[in-house]
C-alpha atoms as a PDB file:
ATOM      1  CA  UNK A   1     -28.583  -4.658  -0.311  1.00  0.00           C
ATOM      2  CA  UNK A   2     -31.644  -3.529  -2.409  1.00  0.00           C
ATOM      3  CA  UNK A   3     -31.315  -0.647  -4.666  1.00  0.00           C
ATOM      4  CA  UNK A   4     -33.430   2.149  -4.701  1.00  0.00           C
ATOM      5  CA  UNK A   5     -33.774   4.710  -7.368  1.00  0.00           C
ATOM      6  CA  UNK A   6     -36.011   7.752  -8.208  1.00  0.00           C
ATOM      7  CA  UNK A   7     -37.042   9.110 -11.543  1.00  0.00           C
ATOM      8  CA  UNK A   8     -38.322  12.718 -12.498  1.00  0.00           C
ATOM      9  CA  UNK A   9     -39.970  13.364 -15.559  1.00  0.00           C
ATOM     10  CA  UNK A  10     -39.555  17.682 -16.768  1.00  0.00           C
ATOM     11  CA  UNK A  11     -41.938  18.555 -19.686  1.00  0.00           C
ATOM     12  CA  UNK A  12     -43.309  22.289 -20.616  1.00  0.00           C
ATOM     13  CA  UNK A  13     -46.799  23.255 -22.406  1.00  0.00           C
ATOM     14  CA  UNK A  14     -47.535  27.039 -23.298  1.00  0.00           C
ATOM     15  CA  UNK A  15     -44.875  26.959 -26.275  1.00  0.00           C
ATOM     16  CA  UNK A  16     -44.922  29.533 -28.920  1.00  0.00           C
ATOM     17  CA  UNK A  17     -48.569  30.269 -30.012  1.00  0.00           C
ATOM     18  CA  UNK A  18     -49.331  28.063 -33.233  1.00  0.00           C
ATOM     19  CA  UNK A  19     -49.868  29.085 -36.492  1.00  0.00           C
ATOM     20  CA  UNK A  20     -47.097  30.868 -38.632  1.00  0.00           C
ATOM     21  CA  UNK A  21     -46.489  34.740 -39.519  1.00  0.00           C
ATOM     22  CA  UNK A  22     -44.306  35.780 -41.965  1.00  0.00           C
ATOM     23  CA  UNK A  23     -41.440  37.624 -40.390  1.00  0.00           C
ATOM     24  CA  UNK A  24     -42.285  41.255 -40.667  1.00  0.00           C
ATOM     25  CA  UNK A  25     -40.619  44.476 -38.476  1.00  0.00           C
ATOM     26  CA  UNK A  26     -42.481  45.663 -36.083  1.00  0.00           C
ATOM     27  CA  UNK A  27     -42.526  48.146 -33.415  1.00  0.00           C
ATOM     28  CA  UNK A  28     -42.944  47.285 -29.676  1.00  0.00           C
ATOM     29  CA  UNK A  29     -46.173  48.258 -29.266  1.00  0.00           C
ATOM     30  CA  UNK A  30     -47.299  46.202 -32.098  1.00  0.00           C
ATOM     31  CA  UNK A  31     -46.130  42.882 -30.919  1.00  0.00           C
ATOM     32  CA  UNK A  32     -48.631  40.748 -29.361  1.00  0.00           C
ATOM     33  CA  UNK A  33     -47.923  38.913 -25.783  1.00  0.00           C
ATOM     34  CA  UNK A  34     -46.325  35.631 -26.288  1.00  0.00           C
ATOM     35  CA  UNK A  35     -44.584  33.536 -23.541  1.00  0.00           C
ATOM     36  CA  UNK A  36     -42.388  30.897 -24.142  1.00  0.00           C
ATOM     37  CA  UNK A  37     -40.355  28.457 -21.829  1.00  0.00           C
ATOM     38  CA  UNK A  38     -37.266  25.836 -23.196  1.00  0.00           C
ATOM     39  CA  UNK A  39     -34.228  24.485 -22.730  1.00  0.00           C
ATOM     40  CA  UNK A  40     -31.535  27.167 -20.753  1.00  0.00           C
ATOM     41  CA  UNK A  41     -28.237  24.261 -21.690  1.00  0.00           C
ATOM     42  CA  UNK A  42     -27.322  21.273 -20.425  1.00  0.00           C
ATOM     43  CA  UNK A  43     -28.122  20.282 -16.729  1.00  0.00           C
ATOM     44  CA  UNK A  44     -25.712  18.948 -14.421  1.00  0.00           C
ATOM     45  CA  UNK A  45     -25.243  16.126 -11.493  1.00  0.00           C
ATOM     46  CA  UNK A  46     -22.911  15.892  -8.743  1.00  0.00           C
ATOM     47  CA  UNK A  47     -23.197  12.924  -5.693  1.00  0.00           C
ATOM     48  CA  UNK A  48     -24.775  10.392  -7.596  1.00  0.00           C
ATOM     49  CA  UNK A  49     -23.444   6.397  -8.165  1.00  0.00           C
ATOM     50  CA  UNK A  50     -25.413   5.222 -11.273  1.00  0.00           C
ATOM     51  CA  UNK A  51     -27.602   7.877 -11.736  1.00  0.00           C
ATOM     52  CA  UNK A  52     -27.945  10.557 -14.937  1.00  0.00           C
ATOM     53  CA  UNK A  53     -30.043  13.277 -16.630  1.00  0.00           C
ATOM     54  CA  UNK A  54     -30.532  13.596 -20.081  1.00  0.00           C
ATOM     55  CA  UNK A  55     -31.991  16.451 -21.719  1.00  0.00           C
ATOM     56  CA  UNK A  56     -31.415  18.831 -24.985  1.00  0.00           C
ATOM     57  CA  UNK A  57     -28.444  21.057 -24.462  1.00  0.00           C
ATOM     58  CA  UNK A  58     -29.436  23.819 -27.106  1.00  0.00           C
ATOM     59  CA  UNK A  59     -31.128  27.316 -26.176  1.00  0.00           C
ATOM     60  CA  UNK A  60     -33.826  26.408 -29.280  1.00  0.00           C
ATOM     61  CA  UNK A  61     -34.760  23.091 -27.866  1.00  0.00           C
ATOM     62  CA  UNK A  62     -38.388  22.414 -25.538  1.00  0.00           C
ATOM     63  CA  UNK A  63     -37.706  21.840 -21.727  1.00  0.00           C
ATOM     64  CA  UNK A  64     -37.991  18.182 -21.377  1.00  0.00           C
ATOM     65  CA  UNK A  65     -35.469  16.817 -18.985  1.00  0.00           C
ATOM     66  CA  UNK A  66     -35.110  12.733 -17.443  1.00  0.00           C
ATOM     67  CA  UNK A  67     -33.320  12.803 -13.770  1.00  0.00           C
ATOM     68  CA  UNK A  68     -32.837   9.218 -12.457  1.00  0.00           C
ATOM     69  CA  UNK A  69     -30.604   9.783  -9.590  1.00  0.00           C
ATOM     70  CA  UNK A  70     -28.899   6.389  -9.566  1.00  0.00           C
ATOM     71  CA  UNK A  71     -28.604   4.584  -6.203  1.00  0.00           C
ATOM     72  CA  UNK A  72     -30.035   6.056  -3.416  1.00  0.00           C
ATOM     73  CA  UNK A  73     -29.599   3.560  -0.759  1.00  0.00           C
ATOM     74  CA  UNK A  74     -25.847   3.331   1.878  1.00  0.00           C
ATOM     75  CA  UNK A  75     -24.506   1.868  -1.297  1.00  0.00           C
ATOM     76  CA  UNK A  76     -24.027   6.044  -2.413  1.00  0.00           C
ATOM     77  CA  UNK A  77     -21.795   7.264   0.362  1.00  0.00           C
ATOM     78  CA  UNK A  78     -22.044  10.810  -0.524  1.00  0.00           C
ATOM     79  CA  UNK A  79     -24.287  13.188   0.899  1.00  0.00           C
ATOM     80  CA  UNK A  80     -26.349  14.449  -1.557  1.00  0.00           C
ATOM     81  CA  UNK A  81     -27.239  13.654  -5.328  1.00  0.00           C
ATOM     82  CA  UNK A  82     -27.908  16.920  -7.053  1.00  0.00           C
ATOM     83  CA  UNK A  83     -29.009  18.009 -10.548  1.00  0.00           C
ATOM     84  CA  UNK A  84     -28.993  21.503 -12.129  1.00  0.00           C
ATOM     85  CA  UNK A  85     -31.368  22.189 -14.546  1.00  0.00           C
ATOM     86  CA  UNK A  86     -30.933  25.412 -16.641  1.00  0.00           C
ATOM     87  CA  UNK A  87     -34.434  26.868 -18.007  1.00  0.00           C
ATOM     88  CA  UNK A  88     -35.001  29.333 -20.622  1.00  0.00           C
ATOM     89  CA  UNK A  89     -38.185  31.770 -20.454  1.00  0.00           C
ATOM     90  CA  UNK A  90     -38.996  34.384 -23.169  1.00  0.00           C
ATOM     91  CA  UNK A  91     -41.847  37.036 -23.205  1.00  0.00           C
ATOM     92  CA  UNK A  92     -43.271  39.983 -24.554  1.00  0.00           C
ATOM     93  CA  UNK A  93     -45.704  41.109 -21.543  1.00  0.00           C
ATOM     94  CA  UNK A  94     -45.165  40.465 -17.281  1.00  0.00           C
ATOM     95  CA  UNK A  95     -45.186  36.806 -17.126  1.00  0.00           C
ATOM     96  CA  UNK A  96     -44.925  34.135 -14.743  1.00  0.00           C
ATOM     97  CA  UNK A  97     -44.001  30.303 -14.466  1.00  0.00           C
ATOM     98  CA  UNK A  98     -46.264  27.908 -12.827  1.00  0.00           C
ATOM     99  CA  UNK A  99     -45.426  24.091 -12.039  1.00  0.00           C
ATOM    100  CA  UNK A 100     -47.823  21.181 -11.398  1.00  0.00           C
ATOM    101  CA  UNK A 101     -46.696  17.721 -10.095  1.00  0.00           C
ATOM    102  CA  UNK A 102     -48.007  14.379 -10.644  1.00  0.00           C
ATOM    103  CA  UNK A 103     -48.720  12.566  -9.065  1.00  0.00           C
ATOM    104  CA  UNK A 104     -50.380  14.939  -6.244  1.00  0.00           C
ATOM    105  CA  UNK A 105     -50.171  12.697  -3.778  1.00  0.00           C
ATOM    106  CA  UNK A 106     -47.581  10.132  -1.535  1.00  0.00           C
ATOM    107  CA  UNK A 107     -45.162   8.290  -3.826  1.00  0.00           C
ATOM    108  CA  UNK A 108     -45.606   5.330  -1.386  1.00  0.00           C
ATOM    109  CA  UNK A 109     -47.973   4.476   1.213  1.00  0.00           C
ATOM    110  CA  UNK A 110     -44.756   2.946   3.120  1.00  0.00           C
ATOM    111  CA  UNK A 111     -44.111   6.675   5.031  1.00  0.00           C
ATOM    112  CA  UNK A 112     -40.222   4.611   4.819  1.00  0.00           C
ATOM    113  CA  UNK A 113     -39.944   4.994   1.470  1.00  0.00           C
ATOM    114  CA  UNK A 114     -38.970   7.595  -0.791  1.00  0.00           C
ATOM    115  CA  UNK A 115     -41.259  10.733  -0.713  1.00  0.00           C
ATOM    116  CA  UNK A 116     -41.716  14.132  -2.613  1.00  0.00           C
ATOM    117  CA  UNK A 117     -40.750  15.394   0.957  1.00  0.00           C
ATOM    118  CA  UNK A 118     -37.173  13.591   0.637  1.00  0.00           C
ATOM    119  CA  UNK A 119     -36.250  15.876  -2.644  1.00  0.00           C
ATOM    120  CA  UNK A 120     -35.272  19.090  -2.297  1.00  0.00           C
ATOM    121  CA  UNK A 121     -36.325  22.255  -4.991  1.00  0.00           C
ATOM    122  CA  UNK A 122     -35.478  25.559  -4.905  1.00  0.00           C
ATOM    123  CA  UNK A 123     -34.704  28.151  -8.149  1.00  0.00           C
ATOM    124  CA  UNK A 124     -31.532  30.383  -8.233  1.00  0.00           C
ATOM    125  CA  UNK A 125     -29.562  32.197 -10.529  1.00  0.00           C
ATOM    126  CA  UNK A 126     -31.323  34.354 -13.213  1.00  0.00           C
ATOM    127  CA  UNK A 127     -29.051  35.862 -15.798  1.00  0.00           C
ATOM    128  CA  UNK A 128     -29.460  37.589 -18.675  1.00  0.00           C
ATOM    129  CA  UNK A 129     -29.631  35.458 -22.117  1.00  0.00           C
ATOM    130  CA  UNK A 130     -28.194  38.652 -24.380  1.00  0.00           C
ATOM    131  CA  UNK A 131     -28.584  41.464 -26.506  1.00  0.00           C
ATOM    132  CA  UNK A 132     -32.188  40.908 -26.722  1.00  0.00           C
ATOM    133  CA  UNK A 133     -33.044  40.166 -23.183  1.00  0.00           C
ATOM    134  CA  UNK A 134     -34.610  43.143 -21.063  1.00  0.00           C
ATOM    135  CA  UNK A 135     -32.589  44.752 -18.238  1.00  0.00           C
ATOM    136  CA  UNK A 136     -35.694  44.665 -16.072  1.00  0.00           C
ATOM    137  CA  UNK A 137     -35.831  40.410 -15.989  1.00  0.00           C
ATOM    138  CA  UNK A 138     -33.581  41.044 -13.355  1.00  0.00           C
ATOM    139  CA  UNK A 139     -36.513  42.494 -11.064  1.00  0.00           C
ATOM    140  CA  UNK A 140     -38.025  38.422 -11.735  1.00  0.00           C
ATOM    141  CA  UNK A 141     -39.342  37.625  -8.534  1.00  0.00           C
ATOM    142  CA  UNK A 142     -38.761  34.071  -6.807  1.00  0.00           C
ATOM    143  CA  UNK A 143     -41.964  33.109  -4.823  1.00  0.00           C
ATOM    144  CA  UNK A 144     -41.347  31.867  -1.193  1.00  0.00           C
ATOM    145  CA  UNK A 145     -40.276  29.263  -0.171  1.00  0.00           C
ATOM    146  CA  UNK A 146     -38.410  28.128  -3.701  1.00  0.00           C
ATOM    147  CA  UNK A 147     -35.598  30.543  -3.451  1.00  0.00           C
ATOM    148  CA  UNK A 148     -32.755  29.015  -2.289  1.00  0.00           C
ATOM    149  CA  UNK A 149     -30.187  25.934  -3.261  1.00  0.00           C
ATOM    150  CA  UNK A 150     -31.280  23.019  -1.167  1.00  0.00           C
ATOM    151  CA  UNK A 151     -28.046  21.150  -1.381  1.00  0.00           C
ATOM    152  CA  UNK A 152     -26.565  24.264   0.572  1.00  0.00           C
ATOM    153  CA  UNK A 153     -29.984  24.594   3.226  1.00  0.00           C
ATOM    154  CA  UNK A 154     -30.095  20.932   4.549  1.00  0.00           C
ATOM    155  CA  UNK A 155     -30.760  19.953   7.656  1.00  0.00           C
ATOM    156  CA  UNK A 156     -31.118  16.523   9.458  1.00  0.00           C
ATOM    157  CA  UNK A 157     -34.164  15.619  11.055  1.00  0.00           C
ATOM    158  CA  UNK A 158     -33.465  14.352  14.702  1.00  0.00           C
ATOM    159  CA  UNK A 159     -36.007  12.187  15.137  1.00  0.00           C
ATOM    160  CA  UNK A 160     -36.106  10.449  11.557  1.00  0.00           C
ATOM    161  CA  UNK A 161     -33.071  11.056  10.846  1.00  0.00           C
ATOM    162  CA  UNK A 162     -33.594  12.093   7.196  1.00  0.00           C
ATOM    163  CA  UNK A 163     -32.375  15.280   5.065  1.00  0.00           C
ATOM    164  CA  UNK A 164     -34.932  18.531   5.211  1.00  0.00           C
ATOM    165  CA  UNK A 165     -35.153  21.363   3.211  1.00  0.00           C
ATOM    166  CA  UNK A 166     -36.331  24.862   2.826  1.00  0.00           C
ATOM    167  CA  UNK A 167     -38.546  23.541   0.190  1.00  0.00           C
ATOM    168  CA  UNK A 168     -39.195  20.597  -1.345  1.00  0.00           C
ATOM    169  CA  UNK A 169     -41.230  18.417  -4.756  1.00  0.00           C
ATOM    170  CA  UNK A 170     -43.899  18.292  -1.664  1.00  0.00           C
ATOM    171  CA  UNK A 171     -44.097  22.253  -1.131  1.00  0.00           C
ATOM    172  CA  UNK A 172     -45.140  22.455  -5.106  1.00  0.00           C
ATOM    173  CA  UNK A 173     -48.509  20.776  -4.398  1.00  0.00           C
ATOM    174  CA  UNK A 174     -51.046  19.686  -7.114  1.00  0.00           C
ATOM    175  CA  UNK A 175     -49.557  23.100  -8.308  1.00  0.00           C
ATOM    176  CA  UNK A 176     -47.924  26.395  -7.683  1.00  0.00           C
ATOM    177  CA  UNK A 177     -46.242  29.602  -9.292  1.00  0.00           C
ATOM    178  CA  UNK A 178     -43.192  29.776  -8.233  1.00  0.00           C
ATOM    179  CA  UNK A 179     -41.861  32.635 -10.356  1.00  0.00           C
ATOM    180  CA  UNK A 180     -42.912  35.713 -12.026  1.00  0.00           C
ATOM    181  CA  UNK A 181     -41.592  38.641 -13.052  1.00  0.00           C
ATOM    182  CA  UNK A 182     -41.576  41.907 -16.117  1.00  0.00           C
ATOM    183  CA  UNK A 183     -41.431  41.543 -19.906  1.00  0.00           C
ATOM    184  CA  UNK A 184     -37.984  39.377 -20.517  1.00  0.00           C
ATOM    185  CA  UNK A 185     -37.358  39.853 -24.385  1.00  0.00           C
ATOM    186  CA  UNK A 186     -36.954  42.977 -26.584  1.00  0.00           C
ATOM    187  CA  UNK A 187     -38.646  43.039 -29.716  1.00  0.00           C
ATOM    188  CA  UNK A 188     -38.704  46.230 -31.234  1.00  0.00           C
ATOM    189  CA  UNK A 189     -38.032  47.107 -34.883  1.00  0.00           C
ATOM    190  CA  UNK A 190     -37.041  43.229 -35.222  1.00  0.00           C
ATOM    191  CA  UNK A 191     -38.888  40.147 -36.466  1.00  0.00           C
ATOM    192  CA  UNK A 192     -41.557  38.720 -35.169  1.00  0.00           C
ATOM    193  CA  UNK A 193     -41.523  36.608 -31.824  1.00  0.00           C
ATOM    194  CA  UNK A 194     -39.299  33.753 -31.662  1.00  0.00           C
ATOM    195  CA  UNK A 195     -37.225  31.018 -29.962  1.00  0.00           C
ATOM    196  CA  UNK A 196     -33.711  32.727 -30.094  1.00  0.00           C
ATOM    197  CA  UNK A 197     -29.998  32.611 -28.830  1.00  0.00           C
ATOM    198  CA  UNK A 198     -30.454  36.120 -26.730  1.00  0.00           C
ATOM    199  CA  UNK A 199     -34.055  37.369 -26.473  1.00  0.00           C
ATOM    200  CA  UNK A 200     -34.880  35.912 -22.770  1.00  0.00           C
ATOM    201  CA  UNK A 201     -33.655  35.272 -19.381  1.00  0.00           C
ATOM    202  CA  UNK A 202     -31.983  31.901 -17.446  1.00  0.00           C
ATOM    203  CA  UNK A 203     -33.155  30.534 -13.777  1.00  0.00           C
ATOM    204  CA  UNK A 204     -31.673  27.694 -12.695  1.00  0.00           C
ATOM    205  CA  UNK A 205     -34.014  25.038 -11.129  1.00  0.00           C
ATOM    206  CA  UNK A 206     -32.203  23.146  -8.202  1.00  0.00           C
ATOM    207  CA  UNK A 207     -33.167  18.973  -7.107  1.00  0.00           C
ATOM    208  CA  UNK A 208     -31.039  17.173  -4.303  1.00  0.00           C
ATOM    209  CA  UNK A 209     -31.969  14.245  -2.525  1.00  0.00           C
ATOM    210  CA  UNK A 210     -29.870  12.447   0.071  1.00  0.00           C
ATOM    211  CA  UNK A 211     -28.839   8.620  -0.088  1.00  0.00           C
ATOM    212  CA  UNK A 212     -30.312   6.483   3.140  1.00  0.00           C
ATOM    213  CA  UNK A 213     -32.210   4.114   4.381  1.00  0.00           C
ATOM    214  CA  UNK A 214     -35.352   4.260   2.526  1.00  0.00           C
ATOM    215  CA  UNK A 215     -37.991   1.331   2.428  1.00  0.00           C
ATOM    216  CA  UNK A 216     -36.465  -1.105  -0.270  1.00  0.00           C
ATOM    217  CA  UNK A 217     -37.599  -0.562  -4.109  1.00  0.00           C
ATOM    218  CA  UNK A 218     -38.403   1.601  -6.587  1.00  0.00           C
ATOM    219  CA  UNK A 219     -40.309   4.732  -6.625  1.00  0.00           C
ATOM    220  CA  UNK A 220     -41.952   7.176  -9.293  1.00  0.00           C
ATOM    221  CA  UNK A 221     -41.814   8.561 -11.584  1.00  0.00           C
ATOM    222  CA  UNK A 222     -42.599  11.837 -10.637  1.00  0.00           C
ATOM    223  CA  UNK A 223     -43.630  14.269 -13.684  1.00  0.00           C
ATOM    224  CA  UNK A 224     -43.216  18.500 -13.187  1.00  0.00           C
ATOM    225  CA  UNK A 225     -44.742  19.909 -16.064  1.00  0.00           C
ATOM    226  CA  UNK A 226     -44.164  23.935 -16.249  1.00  0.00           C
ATOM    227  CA  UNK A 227     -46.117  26.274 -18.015  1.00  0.00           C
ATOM    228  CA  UNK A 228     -45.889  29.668 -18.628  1.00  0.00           C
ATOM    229  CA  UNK A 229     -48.234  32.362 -19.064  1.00  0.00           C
ATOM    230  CA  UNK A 230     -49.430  36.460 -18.410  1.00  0.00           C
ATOM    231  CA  UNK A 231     -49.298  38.173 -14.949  1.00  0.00           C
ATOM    232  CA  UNK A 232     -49.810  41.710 -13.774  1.00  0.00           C
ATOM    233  CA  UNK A 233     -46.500  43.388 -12.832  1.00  0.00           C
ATOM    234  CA  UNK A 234     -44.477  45.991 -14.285  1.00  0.00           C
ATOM    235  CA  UNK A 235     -40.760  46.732 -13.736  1.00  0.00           C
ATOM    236  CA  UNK A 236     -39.662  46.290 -10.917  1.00  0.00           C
ATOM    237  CA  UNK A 237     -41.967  43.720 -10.437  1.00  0.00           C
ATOM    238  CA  UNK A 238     -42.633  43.655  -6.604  1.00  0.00           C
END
């Protein structure tokens, strides 16, 4: 039996502004609006034969994250392969997180094969990073349709017999926002704006795809880079 296997590519742009300050206390007001977006911890994978995700576990590390989710042919008999990937944001104004997808278009021409329509996406869980992380990040708004665990909202297609979800790689586009929300970090009477242990918020960003029988070989990679940057909300951010 031919194997088939899928890889996705996670990278982030819109780090810290460059250039260095020295660290200096300042009050709220004086801090200027800086986003950042990293690594939330160490994803996780359930349902896969063969597959894995690497990425950098700590909360001062850049978001770049490699699924490969292993054999997707009859060969996996479990349902679904899923990965959790944690994701860290940080930011001193209303903010929101934007993802673009590349390629745009089909994976394959062969409709049999794999497609960004066969993997599910959806964003859950944000929670608080600590001490420094604002009580209103809570109010963080998850845009329609991403909000939701696809392993838990599958359905089967009657007539093709493969695994739909609320949302999907597809549902992304060339590009889309697909959270925003309040300021996320507190900075006041501390130093200046920084990568830190406690200063943001979490969101957990959800892929599944179910083992079948796809058109033999392999397909992708597929690249999602995020970005982050300002928006125009205040708290709660409706």
């Amino acid at each position: 039996m031919t194997r088939r296997r899928l890889l996705i590519f996670i990278s982030v742009i819109c780090l810290l502004a460059s250039g260095s300050l020295r660290p200096a206390l300042r009050s709220a007001g004086a801090v200027p609006n800086k986003f950042d977006i990293g690594s939330g911890g160490m994803p996780t994978m359930s349902g896969n034969l063969g597959g894995s995700v690497t990425a950098n576990a700590s909360l001062l590390a850049d978001l770049v994250v490699t699924i490969n989710f292993g054999e997707l042919s009859p060969l996996n008999q479990n349902s679904q392969v899923k990965v959790v990937v944690p994701v860290a944001v940080r930011s001193t104004a209303p903010y929101q997180v934007t993802v673009s997808v590349s390629p745009s278009g089909a994976l394959s021409s062969d409709p049999n094969a794999v497609q960004k329509t066969d993997i599910g996406f959806g964003i859950r869980n944000p929670r608080s990073l600590g001490a420094h992380s604002t009580s209103c990040g809570v109010n963080s708004t998850i845009v329609s349709p991403f909000n939701n665990d696809p392993a838990q909202s599958v359905s089967i297609n009657g007539s093709t017999a493969r695994a739909t979800y609320p949302s999907t790689v597809a549902t992304i586009g060339a590009s889309s926002t697909v959270l925003f929300g309040p300021t996320l970090s507190i900075f006041t009477n501390v130093p200046d704006f920084k990568r830190d242990l406690d200063n943001g918020w979490i969101f957990d960003m959800i892929f599944t795809i179910a083992p079948g029988y796809y058109s033999s070989g392999s397909v992708g990679p597929v690249v999602l880079t995020f970005s982050i940057g300002a928006a125009n909300c205040t708290c709660p951010c409706n």
